[in-house]
PDB file of N, CA and C in Angstrom:
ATOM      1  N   UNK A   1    -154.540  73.671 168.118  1.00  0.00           N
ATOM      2  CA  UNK A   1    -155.686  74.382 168.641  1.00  0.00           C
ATOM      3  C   UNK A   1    -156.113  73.713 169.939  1.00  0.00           C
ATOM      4  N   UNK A   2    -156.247  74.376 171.311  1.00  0.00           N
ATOM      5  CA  UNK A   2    -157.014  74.083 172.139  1.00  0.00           C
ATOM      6  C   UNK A   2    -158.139  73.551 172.134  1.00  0.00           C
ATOM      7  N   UNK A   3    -158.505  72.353 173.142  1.00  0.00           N
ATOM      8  CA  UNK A   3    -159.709  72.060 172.685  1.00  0.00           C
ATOM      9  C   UNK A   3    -160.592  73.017 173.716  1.00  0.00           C
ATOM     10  N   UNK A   4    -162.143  73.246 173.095  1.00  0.00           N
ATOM     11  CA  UNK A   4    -162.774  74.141 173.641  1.00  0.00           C
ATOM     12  C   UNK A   4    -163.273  73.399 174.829  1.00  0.00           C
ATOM     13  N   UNK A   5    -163.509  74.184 175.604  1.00  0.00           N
ATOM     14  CA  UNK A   5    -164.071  74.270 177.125  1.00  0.00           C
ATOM     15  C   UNK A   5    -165.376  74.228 177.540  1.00  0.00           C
ATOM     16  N   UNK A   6    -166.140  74.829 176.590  1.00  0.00           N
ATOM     17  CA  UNK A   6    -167.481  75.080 177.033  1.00  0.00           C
ATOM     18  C   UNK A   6    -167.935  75.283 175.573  1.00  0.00           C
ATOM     19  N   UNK A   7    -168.705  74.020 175.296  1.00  0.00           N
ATOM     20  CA  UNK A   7    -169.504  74.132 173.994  1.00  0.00           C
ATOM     21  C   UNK A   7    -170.695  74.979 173.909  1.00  0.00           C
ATOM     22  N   UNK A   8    -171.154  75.664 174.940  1.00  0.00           N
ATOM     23  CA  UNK A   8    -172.159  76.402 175.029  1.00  0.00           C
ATOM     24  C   UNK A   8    -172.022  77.867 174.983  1.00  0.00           C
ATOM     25  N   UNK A   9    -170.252  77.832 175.563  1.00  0.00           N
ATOM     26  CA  UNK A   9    -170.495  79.533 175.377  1.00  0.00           C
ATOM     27  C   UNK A   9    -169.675  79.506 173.929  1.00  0.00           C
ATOM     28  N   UNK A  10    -168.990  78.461 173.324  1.00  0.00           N
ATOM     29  CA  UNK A  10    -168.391  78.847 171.905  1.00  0.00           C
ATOM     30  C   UNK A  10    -169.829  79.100 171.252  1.00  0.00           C
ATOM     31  N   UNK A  11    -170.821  78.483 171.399  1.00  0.00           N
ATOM     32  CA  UNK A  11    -172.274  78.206 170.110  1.00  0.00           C
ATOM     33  C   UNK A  11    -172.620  79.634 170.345  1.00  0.00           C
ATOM     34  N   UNK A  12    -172.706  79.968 171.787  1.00  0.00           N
ATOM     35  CA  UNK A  12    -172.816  81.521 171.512  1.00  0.00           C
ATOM     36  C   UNK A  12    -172.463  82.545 171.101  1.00  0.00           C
ATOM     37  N   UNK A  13    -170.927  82.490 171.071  1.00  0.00           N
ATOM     38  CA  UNK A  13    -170.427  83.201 170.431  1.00  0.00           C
ATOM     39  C   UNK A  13    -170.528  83.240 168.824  1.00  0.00           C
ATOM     40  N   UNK A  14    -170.585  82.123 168.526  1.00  0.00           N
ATOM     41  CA  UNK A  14    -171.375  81.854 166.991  1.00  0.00           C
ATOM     42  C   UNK A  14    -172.316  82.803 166.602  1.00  0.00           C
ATOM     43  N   UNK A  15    -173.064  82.295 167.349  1.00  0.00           N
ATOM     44  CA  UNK A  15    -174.826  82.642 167.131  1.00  0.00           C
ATOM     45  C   UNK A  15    -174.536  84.385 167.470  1.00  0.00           C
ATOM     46  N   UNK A  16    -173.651  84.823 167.785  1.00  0.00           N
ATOM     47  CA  UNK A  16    -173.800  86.632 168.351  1.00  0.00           C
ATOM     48  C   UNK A  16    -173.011  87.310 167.377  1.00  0.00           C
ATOM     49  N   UNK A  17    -171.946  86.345 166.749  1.00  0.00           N
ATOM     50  CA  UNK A  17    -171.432  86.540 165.645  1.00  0.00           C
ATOM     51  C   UNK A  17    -172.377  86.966 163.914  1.00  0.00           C
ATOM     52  N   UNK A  18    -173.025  86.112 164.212  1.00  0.00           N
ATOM     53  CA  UNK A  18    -174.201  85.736 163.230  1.00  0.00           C
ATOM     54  C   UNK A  18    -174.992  87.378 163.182  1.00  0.00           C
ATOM     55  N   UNK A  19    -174.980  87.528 164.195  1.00  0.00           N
ATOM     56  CA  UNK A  19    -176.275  88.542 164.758  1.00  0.00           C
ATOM     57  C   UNK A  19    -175.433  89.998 164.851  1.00  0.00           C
ATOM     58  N   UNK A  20    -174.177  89.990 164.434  1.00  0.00           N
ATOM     59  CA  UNK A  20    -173.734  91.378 164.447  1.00  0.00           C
ATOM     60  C   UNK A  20    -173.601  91.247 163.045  1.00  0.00           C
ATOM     61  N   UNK A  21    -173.161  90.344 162.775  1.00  0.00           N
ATOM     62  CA  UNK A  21    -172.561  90.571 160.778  1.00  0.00           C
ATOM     63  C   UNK A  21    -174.519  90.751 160.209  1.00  0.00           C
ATOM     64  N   UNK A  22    -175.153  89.960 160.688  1.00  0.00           N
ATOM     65  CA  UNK A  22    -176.645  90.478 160.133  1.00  0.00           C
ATOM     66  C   UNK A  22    -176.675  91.712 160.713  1.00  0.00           C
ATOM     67  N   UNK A  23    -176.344  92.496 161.558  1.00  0.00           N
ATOM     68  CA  UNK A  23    -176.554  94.013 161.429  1.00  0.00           C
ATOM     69  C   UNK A  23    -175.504  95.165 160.674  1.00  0.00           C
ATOM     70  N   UNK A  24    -174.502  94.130 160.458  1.00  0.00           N
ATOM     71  CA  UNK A  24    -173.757  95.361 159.892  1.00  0.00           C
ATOM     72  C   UNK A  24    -174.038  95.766 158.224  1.00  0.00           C
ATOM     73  N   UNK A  25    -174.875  94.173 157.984  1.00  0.00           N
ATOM     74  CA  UNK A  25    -175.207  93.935 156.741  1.00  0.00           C
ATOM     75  C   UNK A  25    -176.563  94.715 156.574  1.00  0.00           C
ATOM     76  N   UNK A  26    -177.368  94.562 157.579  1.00  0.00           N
ATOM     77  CA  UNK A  26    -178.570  95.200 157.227  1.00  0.00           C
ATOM     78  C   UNK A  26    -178.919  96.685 157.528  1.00  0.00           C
ATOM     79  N   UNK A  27    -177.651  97.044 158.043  1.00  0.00           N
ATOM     80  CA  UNK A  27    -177.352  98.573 158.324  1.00  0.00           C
ATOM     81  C   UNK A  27    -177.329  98.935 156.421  1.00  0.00           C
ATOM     82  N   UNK A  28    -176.272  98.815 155.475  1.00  0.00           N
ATOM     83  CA  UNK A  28    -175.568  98.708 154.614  1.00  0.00           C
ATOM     84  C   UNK A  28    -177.223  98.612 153.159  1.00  0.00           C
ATOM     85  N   UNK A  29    -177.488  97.233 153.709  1.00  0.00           N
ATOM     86  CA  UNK A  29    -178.583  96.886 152.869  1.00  0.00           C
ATOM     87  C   UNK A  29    -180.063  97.764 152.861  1.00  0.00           C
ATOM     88  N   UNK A  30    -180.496  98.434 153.923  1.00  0.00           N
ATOM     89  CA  UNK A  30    -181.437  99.088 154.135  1.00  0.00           C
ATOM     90  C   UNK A  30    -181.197 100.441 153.175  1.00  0.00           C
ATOM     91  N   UNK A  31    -179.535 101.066 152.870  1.00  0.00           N
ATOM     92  CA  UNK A  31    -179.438 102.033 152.264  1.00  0.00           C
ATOM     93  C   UNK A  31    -179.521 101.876 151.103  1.00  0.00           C
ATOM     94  N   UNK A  32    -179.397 100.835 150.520  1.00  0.00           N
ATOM     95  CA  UNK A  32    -178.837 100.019 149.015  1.00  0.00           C
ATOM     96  C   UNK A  32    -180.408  99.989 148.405  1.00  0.00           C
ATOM     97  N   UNK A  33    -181.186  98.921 149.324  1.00  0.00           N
ATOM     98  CA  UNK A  33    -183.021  99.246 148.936  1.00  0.00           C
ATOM     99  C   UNK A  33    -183.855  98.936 150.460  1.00  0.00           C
ATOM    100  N   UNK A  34    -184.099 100.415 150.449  1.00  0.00           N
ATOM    101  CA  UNK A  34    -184.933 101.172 151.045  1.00  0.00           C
ATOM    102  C   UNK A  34    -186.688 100.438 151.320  1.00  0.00           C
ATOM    103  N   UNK A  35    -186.764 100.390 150.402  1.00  0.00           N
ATOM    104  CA  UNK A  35    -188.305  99.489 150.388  1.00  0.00           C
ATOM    105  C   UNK A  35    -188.131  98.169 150.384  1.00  0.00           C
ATOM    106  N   UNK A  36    -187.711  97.505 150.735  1.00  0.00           N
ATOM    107  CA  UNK A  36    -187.767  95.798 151.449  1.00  0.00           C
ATOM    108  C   UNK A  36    -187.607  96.095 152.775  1.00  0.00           C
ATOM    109  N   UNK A  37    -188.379  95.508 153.602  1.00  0.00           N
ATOM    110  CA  UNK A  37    -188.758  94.905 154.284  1.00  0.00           C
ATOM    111  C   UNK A  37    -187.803  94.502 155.521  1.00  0.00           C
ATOM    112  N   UNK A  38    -187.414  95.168 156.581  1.00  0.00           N
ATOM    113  CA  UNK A  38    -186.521  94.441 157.904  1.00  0.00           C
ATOM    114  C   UNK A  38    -186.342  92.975 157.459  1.00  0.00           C
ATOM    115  N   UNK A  39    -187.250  92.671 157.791  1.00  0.00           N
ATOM    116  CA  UNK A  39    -187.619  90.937 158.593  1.00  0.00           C
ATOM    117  C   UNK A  39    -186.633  90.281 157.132  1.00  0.00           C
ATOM    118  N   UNK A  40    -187.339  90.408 155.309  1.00  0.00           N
ATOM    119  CA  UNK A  40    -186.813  89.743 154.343  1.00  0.00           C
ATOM    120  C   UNK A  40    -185.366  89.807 154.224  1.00  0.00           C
ATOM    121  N   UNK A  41    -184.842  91.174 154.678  1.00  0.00           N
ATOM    122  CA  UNK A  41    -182.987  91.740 154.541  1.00  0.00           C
ATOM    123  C   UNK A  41    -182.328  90.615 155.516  1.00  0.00           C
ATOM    124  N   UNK A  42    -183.217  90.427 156.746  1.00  0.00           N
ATOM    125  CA  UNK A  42    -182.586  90.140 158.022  1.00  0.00           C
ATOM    126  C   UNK A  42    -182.200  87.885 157.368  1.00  0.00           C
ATOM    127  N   UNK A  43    -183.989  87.737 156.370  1.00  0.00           N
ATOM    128  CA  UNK A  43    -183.860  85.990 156.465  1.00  0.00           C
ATOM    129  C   UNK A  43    -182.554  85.793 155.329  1.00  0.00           C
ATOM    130  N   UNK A  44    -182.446  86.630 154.408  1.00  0.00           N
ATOM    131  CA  UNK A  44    -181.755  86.840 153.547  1.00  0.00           C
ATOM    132  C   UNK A  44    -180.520  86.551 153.464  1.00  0.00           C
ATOM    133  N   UNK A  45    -179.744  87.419 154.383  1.00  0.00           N
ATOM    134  CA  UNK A  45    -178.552  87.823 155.113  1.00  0.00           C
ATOM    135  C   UNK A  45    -178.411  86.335 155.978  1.00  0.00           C
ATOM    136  N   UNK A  46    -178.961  86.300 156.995  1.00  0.00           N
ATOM    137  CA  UNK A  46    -178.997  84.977 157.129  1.00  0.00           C
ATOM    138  C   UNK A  46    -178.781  83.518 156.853  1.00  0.00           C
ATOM    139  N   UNK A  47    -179.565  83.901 155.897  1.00  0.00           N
ATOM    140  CA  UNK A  47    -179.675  82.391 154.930  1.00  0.00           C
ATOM    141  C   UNK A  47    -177.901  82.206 153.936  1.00  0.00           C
ATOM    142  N   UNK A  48    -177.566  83.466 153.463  1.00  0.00           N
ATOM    143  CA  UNK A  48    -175.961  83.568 152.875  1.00  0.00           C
ATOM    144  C   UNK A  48    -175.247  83.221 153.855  1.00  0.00           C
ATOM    145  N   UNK A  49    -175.057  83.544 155.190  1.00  0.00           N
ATOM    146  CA  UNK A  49    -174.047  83.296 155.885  1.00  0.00           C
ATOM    147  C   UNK A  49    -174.141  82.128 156.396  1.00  0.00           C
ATOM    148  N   UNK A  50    -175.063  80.894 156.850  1.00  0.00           N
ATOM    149  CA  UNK A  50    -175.680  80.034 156.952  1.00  0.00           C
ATOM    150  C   UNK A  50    -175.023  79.111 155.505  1.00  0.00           C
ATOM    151  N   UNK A  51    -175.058  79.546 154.684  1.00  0.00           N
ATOM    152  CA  UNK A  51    -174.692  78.732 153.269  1.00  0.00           C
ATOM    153  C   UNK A  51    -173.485  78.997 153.014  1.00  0.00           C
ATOM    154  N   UNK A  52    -172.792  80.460 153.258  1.00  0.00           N
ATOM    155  CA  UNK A  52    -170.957  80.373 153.123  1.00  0.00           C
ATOM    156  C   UNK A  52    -170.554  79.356 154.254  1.00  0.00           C
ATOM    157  N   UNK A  53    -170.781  79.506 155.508  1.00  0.00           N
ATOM    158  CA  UNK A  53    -170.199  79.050 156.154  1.00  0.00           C
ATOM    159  C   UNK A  53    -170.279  77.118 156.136  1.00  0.00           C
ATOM    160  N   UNK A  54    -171.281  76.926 155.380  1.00  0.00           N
ATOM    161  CA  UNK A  54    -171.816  75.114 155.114  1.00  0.00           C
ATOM    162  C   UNK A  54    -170.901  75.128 153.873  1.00  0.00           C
ATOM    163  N   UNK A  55    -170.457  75.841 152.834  1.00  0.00           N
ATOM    164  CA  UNK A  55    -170.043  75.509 152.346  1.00  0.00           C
ATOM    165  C   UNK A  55    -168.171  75.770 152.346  1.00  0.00           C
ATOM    166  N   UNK A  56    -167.879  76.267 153.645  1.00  0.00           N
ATOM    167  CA  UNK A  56    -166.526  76.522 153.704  1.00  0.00           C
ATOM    168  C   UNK A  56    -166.376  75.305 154.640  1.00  0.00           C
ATOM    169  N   UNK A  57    -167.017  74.439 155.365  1.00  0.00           N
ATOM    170  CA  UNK A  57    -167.193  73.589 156.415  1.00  0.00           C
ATOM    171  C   UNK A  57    -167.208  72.185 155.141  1.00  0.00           C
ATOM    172  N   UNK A  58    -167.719  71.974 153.924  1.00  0.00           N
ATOM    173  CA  UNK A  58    -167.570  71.327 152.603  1.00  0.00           C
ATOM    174  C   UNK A  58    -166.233  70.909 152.553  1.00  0.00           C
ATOM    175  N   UNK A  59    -165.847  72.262 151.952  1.00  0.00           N
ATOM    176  CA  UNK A  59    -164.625  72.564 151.098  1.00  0.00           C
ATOM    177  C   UNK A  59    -163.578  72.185 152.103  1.00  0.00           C
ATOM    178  N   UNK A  60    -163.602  72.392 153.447  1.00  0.00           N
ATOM    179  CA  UNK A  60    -162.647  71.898 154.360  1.00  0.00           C
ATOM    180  C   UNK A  60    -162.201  70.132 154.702  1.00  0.00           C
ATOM    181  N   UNK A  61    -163.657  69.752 154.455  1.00  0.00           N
ATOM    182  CA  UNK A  61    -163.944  68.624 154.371  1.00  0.00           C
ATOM    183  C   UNK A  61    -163.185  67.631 153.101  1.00  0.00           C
ATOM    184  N   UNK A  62    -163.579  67.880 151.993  1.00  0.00           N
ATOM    185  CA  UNK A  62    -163.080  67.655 150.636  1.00  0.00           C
ATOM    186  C   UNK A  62    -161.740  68.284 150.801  1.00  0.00           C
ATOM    187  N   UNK A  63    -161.074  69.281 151.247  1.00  0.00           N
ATOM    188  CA  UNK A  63    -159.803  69.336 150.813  1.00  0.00           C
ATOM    189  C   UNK A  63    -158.921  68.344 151.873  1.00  0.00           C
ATOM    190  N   UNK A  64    -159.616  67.954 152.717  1.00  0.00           N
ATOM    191  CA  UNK A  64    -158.559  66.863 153.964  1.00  0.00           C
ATOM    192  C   UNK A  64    -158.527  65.728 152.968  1.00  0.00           C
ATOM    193  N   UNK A  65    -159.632  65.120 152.787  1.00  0.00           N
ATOM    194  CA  UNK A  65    -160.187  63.919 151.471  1.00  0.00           C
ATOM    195  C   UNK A  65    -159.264  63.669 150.750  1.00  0.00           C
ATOM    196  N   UNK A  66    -159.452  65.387 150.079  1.00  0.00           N
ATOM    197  CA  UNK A  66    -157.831  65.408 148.923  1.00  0.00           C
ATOM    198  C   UNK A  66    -156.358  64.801 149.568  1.00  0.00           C
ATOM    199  N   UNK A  67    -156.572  65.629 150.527  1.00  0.00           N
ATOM    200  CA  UNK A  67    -154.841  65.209 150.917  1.00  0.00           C
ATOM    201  C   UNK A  67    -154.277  64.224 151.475  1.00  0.00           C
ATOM    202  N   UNK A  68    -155.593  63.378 152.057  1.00  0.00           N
ATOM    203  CA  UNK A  68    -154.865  62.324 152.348  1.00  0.00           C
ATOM    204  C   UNK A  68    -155.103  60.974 151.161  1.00  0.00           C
ATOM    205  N   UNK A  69    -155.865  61.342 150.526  1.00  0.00           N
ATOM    206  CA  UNK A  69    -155.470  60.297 149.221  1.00  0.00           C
ATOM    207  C   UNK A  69    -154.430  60.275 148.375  1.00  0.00           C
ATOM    208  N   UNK A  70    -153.951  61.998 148.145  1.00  0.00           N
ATOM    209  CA  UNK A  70    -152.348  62.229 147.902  1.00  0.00           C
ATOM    210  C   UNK A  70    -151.753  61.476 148.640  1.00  0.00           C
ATOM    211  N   UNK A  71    -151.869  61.722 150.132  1.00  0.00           N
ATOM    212  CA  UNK A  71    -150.530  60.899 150.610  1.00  0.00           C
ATOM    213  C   UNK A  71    -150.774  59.232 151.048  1.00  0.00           C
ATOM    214  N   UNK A  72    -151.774  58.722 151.036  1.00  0.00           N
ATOM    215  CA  UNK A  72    -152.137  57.330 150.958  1.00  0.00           C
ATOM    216  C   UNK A  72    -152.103  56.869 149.720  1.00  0.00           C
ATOM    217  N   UNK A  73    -151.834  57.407 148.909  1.00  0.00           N
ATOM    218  CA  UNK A  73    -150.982  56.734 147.026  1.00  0.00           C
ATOM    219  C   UNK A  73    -149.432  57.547 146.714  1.00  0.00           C
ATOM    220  N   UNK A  74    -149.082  57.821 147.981  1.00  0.00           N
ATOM    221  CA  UNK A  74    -147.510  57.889 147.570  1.00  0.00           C
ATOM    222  C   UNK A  74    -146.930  58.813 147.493  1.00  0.00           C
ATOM    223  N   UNK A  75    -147.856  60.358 147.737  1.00  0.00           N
ATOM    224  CA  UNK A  75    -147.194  61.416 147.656  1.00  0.00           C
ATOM    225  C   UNK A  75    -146.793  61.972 148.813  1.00  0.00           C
ATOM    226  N   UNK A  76    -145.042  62.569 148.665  1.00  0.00           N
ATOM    227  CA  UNK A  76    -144.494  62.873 149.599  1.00  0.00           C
ATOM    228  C   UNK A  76    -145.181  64.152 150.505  1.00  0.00           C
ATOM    229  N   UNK A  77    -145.804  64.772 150.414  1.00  0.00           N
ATOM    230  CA  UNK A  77    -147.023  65.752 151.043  1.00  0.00           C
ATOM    231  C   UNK A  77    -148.292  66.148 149.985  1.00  0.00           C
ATOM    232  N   UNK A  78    -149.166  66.442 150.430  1.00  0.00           N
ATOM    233  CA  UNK A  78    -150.558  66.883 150.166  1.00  0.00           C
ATOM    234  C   UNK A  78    -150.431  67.414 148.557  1.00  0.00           C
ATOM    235  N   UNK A  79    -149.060  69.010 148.651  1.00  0.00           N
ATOM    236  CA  UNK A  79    -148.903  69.418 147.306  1.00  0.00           C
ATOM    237  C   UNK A  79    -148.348  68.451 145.761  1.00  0.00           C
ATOM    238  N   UNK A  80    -147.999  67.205 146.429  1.00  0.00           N
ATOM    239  CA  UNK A  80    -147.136  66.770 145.400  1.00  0.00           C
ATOM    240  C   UNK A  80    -147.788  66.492 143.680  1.00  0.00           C
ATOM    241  N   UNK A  81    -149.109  66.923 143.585  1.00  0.00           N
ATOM    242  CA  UNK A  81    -149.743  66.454 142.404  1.00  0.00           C
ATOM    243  C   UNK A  81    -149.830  68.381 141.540  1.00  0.00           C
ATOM    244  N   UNK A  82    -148.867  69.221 142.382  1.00  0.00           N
ATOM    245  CA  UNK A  82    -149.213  70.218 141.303  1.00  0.00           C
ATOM    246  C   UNK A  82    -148.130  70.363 141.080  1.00  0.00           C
ATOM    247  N   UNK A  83    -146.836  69.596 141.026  1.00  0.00           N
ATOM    248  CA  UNK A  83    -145.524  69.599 140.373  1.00  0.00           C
ATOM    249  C   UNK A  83    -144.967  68.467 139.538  1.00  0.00           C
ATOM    250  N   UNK A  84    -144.295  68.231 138.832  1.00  0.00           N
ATOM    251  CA  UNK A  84    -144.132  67.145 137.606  1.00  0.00           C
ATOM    252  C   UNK A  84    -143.370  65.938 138.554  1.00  0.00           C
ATOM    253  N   UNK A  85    -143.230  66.136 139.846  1.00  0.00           N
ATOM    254  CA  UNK A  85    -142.221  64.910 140.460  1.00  0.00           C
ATOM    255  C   UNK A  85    -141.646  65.554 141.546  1.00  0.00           C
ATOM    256  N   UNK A  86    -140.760  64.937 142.870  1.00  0.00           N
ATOM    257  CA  UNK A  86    -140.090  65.434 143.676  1.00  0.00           C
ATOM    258  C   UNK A  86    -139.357  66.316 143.685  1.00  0.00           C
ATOM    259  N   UNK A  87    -138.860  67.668 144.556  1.00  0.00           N
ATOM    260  CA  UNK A  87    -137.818  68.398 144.513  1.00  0.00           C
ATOM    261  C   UNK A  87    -136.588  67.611 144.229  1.00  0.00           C
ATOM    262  N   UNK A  88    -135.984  67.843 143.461  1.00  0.00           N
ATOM    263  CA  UNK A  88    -134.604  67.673 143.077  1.00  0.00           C
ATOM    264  C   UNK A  88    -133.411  67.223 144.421  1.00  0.00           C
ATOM    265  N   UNK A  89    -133.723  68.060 145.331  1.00  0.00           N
ATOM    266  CA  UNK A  89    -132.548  67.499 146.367  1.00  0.00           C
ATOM    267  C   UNK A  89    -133.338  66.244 147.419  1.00  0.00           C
ATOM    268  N   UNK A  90    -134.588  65.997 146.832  1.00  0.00           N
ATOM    269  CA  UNK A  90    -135.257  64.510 148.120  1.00  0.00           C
ATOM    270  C   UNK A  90    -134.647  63.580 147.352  1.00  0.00           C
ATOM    271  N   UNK A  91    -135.010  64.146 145.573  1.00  0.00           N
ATOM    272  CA  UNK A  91    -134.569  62.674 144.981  1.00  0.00           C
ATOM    273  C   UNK A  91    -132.779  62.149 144.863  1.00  0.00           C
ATOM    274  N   UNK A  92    -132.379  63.437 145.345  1.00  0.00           N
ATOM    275  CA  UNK A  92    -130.819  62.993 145.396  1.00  0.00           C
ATOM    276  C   UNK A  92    -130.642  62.479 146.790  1.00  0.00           C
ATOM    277  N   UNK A  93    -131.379  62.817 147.818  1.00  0.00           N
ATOM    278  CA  UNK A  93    -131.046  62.317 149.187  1.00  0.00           C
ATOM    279  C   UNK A  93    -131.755  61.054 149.159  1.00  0.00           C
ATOM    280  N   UNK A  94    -132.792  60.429 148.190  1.00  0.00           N
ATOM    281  CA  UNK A  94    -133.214  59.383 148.075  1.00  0.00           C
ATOM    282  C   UNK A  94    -132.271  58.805 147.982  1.00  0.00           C
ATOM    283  N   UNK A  95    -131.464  58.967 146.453  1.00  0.00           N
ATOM    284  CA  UNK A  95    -130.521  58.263 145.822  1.00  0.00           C
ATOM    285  C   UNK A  95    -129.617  58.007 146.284  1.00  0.00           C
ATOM    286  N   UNK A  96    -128.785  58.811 147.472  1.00  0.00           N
ATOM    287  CA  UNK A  96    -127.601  58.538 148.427  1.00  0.00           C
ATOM    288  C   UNK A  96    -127.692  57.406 149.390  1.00  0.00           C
ATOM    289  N   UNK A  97    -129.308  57.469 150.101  1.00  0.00           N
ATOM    290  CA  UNK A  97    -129.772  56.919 150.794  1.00  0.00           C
ATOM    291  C   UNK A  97    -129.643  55.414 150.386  1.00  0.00           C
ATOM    292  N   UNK A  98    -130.096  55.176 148.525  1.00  0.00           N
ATOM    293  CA  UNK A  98    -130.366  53.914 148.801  1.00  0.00           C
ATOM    294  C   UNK A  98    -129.108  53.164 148.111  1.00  0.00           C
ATOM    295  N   UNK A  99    -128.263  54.363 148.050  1.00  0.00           N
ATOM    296  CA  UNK A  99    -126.985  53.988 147.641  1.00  0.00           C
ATOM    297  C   UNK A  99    -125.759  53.494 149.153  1.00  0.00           C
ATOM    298  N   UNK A 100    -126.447  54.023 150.141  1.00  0.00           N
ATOM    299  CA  UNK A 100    -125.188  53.757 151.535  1.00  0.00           C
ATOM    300  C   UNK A 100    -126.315  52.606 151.956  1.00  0.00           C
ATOM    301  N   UNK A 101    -127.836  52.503 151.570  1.00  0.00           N
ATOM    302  CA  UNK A 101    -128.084  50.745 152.251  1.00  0.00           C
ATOM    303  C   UNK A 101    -127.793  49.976 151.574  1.00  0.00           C
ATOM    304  N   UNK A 102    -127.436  49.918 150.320  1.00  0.00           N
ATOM    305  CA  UNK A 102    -127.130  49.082 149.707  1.00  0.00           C
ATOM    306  C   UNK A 102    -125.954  48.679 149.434  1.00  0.00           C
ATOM    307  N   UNK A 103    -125.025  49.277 149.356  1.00  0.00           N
ATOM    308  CA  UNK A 103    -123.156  48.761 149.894  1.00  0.00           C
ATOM    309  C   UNK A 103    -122.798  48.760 151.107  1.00  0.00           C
ATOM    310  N   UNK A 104    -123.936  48.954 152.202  1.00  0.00           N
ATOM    311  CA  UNK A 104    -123.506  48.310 153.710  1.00  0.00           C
ATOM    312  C   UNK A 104    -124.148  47.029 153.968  1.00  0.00           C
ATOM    313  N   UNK A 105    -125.327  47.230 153.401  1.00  0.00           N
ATOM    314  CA  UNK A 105    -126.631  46.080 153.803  1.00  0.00           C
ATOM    315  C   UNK A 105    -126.522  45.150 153.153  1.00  0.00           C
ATOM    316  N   UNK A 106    -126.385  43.803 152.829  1.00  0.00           N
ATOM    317  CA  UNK A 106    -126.699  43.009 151.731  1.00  0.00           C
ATOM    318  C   UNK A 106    -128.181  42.643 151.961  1.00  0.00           C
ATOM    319  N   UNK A 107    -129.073  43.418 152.883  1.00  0.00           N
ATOM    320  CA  UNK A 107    -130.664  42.639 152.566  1.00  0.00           C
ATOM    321  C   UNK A 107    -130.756  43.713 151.181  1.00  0.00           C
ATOM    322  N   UNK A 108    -131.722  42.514 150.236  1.00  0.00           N
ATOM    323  CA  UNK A 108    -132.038  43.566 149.299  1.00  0.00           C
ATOM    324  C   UNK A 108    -133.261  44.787 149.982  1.00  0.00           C
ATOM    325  N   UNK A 109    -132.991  45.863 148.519  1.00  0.00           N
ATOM    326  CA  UNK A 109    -133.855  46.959 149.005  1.00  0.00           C
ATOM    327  C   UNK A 109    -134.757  47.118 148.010  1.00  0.00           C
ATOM    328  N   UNK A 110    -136.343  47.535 148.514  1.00  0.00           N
ATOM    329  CA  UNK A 110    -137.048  47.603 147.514  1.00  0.00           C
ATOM    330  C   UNK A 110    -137.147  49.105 146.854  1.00  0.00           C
ATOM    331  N   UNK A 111    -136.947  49.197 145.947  1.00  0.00           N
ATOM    332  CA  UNK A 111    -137.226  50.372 145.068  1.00  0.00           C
ATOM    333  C   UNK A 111    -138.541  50.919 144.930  1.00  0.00           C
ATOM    334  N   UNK A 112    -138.770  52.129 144.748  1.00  0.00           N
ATOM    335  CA  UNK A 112    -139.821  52.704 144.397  1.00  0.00           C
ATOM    336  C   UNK A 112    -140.158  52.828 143.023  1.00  0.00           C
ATOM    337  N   UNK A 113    -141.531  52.423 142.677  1.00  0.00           N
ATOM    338  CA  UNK A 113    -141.893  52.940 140.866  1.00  0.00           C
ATOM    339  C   UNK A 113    -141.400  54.468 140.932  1.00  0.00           C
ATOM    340  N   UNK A 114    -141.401  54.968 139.488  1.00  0.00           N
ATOM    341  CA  UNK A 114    -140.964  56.170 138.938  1.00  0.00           C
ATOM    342  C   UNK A 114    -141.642  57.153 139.491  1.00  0.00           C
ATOM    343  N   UNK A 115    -143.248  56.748 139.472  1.00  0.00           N
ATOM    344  CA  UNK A 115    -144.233  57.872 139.748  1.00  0.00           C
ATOM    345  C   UNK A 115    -144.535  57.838 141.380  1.00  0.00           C
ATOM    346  N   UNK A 116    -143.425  56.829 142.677  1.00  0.00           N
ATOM    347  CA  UNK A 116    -143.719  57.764 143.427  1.00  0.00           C
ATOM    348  C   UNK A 116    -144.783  56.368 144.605  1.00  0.00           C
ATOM    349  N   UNK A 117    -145.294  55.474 143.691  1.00  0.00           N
ATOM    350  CA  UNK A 117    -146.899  54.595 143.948  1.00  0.00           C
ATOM    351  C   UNK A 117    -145.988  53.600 144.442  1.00  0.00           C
ATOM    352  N   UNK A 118    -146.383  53.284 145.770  1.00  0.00           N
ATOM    353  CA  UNK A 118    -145.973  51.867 146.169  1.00  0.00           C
ATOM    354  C   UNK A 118    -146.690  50.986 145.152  1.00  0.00           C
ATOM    355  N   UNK A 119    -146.114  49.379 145.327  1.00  0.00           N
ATOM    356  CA  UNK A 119    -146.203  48.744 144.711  1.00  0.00           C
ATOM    357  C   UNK A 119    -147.771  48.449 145.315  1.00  0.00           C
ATOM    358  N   UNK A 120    -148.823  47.681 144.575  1.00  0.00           N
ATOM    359  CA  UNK A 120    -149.910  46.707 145.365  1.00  0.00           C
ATOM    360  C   UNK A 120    -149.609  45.707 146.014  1.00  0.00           C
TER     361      UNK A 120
END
């Protein structure tokens, strides 16, 4: 992603964003109930999109959290905790791997635990 250029005209575009989805909503909502009030539809509407968007700005937050504690304890990417262990062909290209340093190399090689966790 580019970095932005002008923090003033992105906030605007925000803020005009804000201000069309509150009308398309309060177009919609005025038909739904009739007797409330402009101003209450308008803080309403508001106040939801104001709170999805804090809480998708959360969840974005917490899911980076997630992934890099996956991969700062050993997992080969972000997904690796919703499958029982590595794809089948890393752990054979592991195994080749530490099979050609080890009948060329005589430094020893350190192995990995089962589950993946460097050692402490």
């Amino acid at each position: 992603m580019a970095p932005i250029k002008n923090k003033a005209v992105f906030l605007l575009k925000i803020l005009l964003s804000f201000v069309l989805i509150d009308g398309i909503v309060l177009v919609a909502a005025k038909n739904v109930a009739p007797h409330v009030p402009v101003l209450t539809v308008v803080l309403i509407v508001t106040l939801l999109a104001v709170a999805f968007v804090g809480i998708v700005i959360l969840a974005t937050f917490i899911g980076v959290a997630w992934h890099c504690f996956g991969l700062n304890h050993g997992g080969t990417d972000p997904a690796w905790m919703w499958f029982g262990g590595e794809p089948p062909g890393l752990q054979r290209l592991r195994r080749k791997t530490l099979e050609r340093s080890s009948s060329s190399d005589p430094a020893p090689v350190r192995k990995l635990p089962e589950n993946g966790a460097p050692d402490p």
